[in-house]
Protein backbone atom coordinates (compact mmCIF):
# COMPACT_ATOMS: atom_id res chain seq x y z
CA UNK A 1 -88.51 -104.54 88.55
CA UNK A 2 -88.42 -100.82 89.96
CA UNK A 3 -88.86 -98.51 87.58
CA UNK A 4 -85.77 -96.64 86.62
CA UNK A 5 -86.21 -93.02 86.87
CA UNK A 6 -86.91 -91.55 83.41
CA UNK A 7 -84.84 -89.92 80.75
CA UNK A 8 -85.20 -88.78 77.52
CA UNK A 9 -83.84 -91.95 76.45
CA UNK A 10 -85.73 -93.97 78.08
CA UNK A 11 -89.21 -92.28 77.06
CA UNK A 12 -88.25 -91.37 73.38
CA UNK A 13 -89.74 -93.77 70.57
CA UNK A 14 -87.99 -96.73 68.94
CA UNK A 15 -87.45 -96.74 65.10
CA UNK A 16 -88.06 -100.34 64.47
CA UNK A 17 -87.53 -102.42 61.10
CA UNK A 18 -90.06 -105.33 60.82
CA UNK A 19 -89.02 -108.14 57.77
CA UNK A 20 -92.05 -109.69 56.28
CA UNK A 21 -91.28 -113.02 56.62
CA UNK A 22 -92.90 -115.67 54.16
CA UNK A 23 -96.12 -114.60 52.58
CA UNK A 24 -97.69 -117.36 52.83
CA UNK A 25 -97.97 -118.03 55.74
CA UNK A 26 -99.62 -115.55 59.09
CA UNK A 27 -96.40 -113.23 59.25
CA UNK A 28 -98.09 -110.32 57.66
CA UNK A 29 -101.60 -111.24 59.72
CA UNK A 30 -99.68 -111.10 63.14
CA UNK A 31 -97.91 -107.71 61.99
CA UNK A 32 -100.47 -106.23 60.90
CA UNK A 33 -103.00 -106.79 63.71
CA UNK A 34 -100.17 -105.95 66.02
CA UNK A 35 -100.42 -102.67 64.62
CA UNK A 36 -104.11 -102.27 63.72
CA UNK A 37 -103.53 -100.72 67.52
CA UNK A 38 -102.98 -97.04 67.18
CA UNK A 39 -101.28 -97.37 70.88
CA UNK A 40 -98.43 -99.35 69.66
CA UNK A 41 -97.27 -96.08 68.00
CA UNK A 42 -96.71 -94.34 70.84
CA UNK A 43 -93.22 -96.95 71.71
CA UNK A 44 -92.22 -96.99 68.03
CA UNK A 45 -92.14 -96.40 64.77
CA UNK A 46 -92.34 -99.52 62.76
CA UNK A 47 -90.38 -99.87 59.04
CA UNK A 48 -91.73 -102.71 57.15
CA UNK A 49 -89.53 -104.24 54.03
CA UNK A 50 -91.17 -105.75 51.77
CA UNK A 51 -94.16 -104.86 49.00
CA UNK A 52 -96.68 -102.78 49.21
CA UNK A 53 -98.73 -104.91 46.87
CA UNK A 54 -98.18 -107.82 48.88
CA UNK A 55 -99.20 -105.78 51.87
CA UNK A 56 -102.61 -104.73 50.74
CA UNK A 57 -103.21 -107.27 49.39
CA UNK A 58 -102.66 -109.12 52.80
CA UNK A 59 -105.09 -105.94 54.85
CA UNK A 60 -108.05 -106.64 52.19
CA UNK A 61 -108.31 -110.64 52.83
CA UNK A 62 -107.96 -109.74 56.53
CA UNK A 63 -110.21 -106.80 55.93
CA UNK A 64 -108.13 -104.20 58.12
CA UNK A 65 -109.06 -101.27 55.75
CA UNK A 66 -108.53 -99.10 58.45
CA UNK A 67 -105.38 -99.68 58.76
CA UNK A 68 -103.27 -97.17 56.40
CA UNK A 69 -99.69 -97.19 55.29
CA UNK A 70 -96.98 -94.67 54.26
CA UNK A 71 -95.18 -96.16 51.36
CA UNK A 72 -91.54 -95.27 50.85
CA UNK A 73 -88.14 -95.82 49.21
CA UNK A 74 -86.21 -95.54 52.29
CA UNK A 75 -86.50 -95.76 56.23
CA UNK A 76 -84.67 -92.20 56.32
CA UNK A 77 -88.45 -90.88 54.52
CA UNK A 78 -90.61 -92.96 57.49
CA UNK A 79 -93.08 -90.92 59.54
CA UNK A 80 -93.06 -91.30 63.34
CA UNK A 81 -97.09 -91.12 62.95
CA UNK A 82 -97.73 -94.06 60.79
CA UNK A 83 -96.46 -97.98 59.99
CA UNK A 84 -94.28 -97.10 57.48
CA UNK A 85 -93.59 -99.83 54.32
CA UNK A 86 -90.28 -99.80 52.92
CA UNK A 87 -90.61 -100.88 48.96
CA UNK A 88 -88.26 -102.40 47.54
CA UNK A 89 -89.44 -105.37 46.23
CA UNK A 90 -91.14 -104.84 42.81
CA UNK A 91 -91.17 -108.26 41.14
CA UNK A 92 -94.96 -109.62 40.34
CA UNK A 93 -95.61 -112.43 42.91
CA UNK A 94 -98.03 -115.14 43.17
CA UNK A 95 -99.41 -115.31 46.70
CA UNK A 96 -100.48 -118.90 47.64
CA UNK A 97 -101.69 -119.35 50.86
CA UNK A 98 -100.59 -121.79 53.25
CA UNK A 99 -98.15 -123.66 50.82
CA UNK A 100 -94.13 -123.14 50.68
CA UNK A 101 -93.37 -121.93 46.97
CA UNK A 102 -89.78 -120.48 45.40
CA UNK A 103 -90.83 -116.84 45.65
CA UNK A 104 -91.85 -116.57 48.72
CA UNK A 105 -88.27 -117.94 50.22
CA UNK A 106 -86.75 -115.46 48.00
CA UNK A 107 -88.97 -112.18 48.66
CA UNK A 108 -88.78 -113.32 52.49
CA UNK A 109 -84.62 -113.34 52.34
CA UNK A 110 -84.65 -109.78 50.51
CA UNK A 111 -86.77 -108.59 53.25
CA UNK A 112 -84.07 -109.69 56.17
CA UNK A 113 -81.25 -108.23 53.58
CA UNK A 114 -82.80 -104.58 53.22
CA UNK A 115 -83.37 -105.10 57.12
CA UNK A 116 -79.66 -105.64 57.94
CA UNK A 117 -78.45 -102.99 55.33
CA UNK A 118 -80.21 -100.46 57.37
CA UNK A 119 -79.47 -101.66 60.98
CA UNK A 120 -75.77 -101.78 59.47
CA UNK A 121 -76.27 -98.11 57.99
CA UNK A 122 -78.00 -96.84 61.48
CA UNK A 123 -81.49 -96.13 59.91
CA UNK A 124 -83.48 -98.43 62.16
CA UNK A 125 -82.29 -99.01 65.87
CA UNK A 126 -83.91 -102.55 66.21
CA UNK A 127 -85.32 -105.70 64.26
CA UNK A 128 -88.54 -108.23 64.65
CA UNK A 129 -88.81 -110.65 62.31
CA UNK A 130 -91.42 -112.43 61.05
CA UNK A 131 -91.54 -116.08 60.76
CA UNK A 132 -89.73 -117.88 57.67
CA UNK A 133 -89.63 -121.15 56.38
CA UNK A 134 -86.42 -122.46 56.84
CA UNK A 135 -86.49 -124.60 53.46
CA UNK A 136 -87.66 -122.17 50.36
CA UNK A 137 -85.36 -119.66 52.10
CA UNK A 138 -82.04 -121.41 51.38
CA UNK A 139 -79.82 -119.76 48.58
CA UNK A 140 -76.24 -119.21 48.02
CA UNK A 141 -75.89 -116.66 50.11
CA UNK A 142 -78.17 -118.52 52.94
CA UNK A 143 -77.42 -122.22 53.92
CA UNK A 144 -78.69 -121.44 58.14
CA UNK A 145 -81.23 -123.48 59.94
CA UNK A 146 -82.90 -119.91 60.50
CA UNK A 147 -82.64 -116.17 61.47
CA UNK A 148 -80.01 -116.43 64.32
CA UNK A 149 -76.87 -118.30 62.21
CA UNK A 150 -77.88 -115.68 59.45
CA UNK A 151 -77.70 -112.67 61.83
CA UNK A 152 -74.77 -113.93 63.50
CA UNK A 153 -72.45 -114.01 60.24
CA UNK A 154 -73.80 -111.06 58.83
CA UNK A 155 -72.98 -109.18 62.02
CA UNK A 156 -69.47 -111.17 62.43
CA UNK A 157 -70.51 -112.50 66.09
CA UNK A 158 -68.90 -115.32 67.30
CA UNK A 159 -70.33 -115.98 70.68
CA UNK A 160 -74.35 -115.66 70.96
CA UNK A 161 -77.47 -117.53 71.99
CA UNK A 162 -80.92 -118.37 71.30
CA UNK A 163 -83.12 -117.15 74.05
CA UNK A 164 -86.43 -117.59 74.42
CA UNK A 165 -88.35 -114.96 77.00
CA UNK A 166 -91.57 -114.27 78.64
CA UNK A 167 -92.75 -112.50 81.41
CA UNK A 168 -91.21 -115.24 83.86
CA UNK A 169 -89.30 -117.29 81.91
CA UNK A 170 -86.33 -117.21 80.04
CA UNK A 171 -84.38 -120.37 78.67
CA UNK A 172 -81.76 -120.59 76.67
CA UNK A 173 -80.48 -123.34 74.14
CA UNK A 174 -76.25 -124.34 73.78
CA UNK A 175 -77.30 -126.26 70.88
CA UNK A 176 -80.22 -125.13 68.63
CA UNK A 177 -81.20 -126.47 64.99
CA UNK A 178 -79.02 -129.60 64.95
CA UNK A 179 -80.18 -133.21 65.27
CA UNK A 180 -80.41 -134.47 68.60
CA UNK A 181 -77.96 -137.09 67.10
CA UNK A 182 -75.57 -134.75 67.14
CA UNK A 183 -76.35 -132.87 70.66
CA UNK A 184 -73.46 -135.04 72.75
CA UNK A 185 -70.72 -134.80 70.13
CA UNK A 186 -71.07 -130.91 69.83
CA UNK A 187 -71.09 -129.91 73.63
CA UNK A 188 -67.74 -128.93 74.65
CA UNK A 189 -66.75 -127.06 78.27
CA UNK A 190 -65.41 -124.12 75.91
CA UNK A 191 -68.77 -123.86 74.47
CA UNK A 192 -71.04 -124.39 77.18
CA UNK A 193 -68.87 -121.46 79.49
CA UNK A 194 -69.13 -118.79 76.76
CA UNK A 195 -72.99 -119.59 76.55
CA UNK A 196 -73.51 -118.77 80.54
CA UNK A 197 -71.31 -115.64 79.72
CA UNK A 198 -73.37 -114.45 76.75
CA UNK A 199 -76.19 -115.39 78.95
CA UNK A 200 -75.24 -113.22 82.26
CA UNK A 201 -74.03 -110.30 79.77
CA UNK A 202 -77.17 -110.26 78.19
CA UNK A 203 -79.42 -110.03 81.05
CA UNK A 204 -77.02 -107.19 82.89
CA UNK A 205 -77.14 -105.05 79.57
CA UNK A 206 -80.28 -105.98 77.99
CA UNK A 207 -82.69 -106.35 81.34
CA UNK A 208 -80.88 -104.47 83.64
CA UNK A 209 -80.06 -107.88 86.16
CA UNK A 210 -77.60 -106.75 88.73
CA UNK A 211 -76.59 -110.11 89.81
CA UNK A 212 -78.25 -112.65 87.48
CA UNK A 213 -78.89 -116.27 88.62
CA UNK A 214 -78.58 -118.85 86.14
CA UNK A 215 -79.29 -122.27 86.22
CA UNK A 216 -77.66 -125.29 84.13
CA UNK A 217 -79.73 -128.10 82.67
CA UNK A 218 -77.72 -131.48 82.50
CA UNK A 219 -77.75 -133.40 79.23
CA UNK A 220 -78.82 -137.09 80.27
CA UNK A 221 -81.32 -138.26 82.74
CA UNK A 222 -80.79 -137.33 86.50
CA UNK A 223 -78.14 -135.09 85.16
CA UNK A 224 -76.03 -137.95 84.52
CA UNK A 225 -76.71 -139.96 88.29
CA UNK A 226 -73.23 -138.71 89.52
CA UNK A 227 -71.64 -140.77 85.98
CA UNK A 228 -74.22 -143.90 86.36
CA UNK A 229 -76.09 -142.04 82.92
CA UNK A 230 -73.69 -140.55 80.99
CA UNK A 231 -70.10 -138.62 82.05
CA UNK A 232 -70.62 -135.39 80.03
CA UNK A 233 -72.19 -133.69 83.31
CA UNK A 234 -68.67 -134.81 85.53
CA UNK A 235 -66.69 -134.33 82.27
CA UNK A 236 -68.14 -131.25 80.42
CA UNK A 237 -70.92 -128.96 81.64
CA UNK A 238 -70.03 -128.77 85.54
CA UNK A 239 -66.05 -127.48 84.69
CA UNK A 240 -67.84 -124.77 82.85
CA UNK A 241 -70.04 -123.93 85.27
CA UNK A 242 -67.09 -123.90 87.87
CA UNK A 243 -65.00 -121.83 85.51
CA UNK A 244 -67.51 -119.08 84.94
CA UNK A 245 -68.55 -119.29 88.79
CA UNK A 246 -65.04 -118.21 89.28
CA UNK A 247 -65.91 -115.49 87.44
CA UNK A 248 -68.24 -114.47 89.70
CA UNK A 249 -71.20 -115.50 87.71
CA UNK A 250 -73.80 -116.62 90.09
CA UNK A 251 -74.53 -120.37 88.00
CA UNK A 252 -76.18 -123.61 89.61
CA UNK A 253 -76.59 -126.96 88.32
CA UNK A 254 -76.70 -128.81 86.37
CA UNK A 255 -80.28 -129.91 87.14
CA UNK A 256 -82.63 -132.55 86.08
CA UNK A 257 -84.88 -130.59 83.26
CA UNK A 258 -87.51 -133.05 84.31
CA UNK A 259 -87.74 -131.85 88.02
CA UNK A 260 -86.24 -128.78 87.15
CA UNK A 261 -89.60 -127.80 85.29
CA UNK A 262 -91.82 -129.86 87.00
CA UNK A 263 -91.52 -128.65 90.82
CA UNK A 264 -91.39 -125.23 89.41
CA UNK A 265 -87.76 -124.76 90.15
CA UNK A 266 -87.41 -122.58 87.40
CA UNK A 267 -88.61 -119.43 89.36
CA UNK A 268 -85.95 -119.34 91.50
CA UNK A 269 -84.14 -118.13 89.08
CA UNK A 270 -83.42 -115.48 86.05
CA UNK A 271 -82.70 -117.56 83.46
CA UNK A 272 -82.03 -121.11 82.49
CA UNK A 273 -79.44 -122.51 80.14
CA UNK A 274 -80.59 -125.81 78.02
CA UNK A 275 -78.51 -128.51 76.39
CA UNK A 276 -80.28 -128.73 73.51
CA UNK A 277 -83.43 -127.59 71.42
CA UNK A 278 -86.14 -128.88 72.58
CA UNK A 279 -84.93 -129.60 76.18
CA UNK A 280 -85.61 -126.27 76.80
CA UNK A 281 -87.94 -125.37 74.10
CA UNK A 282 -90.75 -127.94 74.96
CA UNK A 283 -91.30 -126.39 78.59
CA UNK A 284 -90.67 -123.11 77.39
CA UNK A 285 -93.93 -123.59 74.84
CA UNK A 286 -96.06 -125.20 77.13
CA UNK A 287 -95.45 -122.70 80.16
CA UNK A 288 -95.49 -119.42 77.69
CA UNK A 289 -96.37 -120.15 73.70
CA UNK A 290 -98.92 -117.69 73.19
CA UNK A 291 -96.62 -114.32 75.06
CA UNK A 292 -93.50 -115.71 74.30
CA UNK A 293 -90.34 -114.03 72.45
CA UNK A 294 -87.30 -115.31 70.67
CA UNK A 295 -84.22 -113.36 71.07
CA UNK A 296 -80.96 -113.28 69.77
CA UNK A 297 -79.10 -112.75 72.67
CA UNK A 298 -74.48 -111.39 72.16
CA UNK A 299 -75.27 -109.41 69.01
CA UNK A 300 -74.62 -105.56 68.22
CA UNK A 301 -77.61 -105.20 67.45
CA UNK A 302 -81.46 -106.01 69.16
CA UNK A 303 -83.44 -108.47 67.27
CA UNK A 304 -86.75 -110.19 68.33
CA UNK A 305 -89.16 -112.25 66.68
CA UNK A 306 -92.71 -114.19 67.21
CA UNK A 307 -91.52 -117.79 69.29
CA UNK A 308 -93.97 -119.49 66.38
CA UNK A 309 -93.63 -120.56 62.89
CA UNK A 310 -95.27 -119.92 59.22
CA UNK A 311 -98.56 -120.91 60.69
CA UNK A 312 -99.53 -122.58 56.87
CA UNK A 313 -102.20 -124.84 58.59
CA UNK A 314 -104.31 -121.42 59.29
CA UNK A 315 -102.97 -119.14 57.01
CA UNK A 316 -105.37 -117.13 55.29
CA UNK A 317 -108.36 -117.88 57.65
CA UNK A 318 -107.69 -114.68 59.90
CA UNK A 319 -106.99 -117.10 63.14
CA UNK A 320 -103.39 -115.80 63.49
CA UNK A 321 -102.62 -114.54 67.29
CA UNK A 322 -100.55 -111.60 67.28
CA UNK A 323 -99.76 -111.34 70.99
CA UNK A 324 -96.14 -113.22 70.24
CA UNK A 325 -95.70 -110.88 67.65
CA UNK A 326 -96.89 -107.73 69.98
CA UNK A 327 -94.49 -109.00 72.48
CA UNK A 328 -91.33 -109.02 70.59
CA UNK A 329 -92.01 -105.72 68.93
CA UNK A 330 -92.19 -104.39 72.82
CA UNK A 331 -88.97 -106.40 73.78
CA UNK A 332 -87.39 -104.56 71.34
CA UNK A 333 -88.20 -101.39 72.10
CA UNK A 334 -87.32 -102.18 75.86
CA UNK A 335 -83.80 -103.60 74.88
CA UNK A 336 -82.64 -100.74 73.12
CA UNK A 337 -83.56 -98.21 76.09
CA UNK A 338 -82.24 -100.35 78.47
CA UNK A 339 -78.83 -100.49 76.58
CA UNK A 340 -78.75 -96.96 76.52
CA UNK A 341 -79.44 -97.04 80.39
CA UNK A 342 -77.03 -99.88 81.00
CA UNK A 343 -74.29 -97.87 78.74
CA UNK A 344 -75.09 -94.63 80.79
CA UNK A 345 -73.95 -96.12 83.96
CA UNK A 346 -71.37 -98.27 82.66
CA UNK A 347 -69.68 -94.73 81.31
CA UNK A 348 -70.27 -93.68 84.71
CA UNK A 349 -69.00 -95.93 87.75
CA UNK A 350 -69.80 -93.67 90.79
CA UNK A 351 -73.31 -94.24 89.34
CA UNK A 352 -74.98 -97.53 90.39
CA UNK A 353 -77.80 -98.95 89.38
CA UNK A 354 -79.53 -101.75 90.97
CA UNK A 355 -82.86 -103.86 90.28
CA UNK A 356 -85.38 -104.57 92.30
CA UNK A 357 -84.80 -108.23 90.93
CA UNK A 358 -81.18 -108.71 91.36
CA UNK A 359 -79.77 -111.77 93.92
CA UNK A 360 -76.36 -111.77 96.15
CA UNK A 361 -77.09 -115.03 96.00
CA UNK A 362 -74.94 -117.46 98.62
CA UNK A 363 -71.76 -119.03 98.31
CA UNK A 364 -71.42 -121.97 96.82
CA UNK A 365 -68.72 -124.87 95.67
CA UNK A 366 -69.51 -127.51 93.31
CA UNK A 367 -69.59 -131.24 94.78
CA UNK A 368 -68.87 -134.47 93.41
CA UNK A 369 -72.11 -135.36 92.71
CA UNK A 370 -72.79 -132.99 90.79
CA UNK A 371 -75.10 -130.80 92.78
CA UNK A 372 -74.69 -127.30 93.93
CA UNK A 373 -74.81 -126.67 97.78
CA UNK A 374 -74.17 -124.02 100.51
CA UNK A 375 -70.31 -123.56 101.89
């Protein structure tokens, strides 16, 4: 990508909030030795909400003495200098490594709440979270299958995606944390077209894409063999790619996943749009598991997190890698400057601004069989 040229936006630090995420499992260990690396600093200032018990009590058993934090009431007190730890939780807790207990669902869910509060109130610009468990977490207030539902209602959005990224790679799901028993019954053409917009919006606004090319993954085998498999390719996903190709968005497929991933077609393009969970997921992991970044892609506001879970198998036994966790807290940074780029030109239209990375792209109809080709 060329580098755009540089502006005090672009150059100034991020104030970021970082949740906890359940204690016991490696959410603090990944934080934490993300930022035992003075260098980080110098691209953010990181707000933690949680406990500052819990906290050093998590950088003695990892034994990062050296790692100091500024403990206060509110992210409005947090110096640019330092990690910065937000208290507010001060019930007692029992920390209990590598096992799913009551407390550690709740403190996890006040974490995200204080989190929001202040994204809402415009005292942190951004949000990483740290990996929950999606069962000791439920309450009244949350009944999701994880962060991205959650964030969604809180933040009234209608119309946003799961995207996972890495350097190379970025795939995103139509359906996420349902059963696959339910995949075929939930995909509708209404669905699957605002997807590929949230999709190309996203990676104009948040990674500066020109002309984004997507590509469509079909649901059954062969993408459906032209009906022979299974009709929701002919009956579902290809008029939504046609209607949002009218639109100018530069979409192909849908494609074979199997194929798709395994003659490497995926780098022809800027992004890829799944059917389902682990249909895009599974590749995703295996090409990218230890760099790679979930995003939640159509909301107000920029939120990243680890692409791993809890981690209980090695919590506890310092074998945590923190380079998921490293890369989300530097997607976030790079997502709100590029906003603030994108928004900068947008206000301006005689100014253009064009990536290195961005396709024409060539013209294209959709056939019968279900395969994109050349006019």
């Amino acid at each position: 990508m060329t580098p755009i040229e540089n502006t005090e936006e672009e150059i100034r630090k991020v104030k970021l909030g970082i949740t906890m995420g359940d204690f016991n499992g490696i959410g603090l260990e990944v934080v934490f030795k993300t930022f035992s690396d003075p260098k980080i600093l110098e691209s953010c200032t990181p707000v933690i909400y949680g406990s500052s018990k819990v906290a050093s009590y998590h950088r003695k058993m990892l034994n990062l003495n050296e790692l100091n934090f500024n403990t206060v009431r509110s992210a409005d007190e947090a110096s640019h200098k330092k990690v910065n730890i937000v208290h507010h939780f001060d019930q007692d807790v029992k920390i209990d490594m590598g096992h799913s207990t009551q407390i550690a669902g709740e403190f996890a869910l006040s974490s995200v709440n204080a989190a929001i509060q202040d994204l809402k109130d415009g005292k942190i610009e951004a949000l990483v979270t740290a990996p929950v468990n999606k069962y000791n977490i439920q309450s009244e207030t949350f009944k999701f299958a994880g962060h991205t539902d959650y964030l969604a209602q809180r933040f009234d959005t209608r119309n946003y995606l799961m995207l996972l990224i890495s350097h190379n790679l970025k795939v995103g799901v139509v359906t996420a944390h349902i059963p696959i028993s339910q995949v075929a019954a939930s995909l509708t053409t209404d669905l699957i077209y605002n997807k590929i917009r949230v999709l190309h919006n996203t990676l104009k606004s948040d990674f500066t894409y020109s002309r984004p090319r997507i590509a469509v993954l079909g649901l059954n085998p062969h993408a459906g063999d032209n009906g022979l498999i299974g009709k929701e390719e002919l009956e579902i996903i290809i008029p939504a790619i046609q209607q949002a190709f009218d639109e100018k968005i530069l979409v192909f497929g849908p494609y074979p996943s199997d194929g798709f991933f395994g003659n490497s077609e995926y780098l022809k393009f800027d992004a890829i749009l799944a059917m389902y969970h682990d249909q895009g997921l599974v590749p995703f992991k295996t090409l990218a598991f230890d760099t790679g970044v979930n995003y939640t892609a159509g909301l107000p506001i920029v939120r990243t997190s680890p692409d791993h879970g809890t981690g209980y198998d090695i919590a506890g036994k310092d074998l945590a890698s923190p380079n998921s966790f490293r890369q989300a807290v530097y997607l976030a940074c790079d997502i709100v400057r590029n906003r603030a780029v994108h928004d900068m030109y947008a206000s301006n239209p005689l100014k253009t601004y064009e990536s290195e990375r961005s396709h024409s792209g060539p013209d294209i109809t959709i056939t019968s069989d279900t395969k994109l080709s050349e006019d």
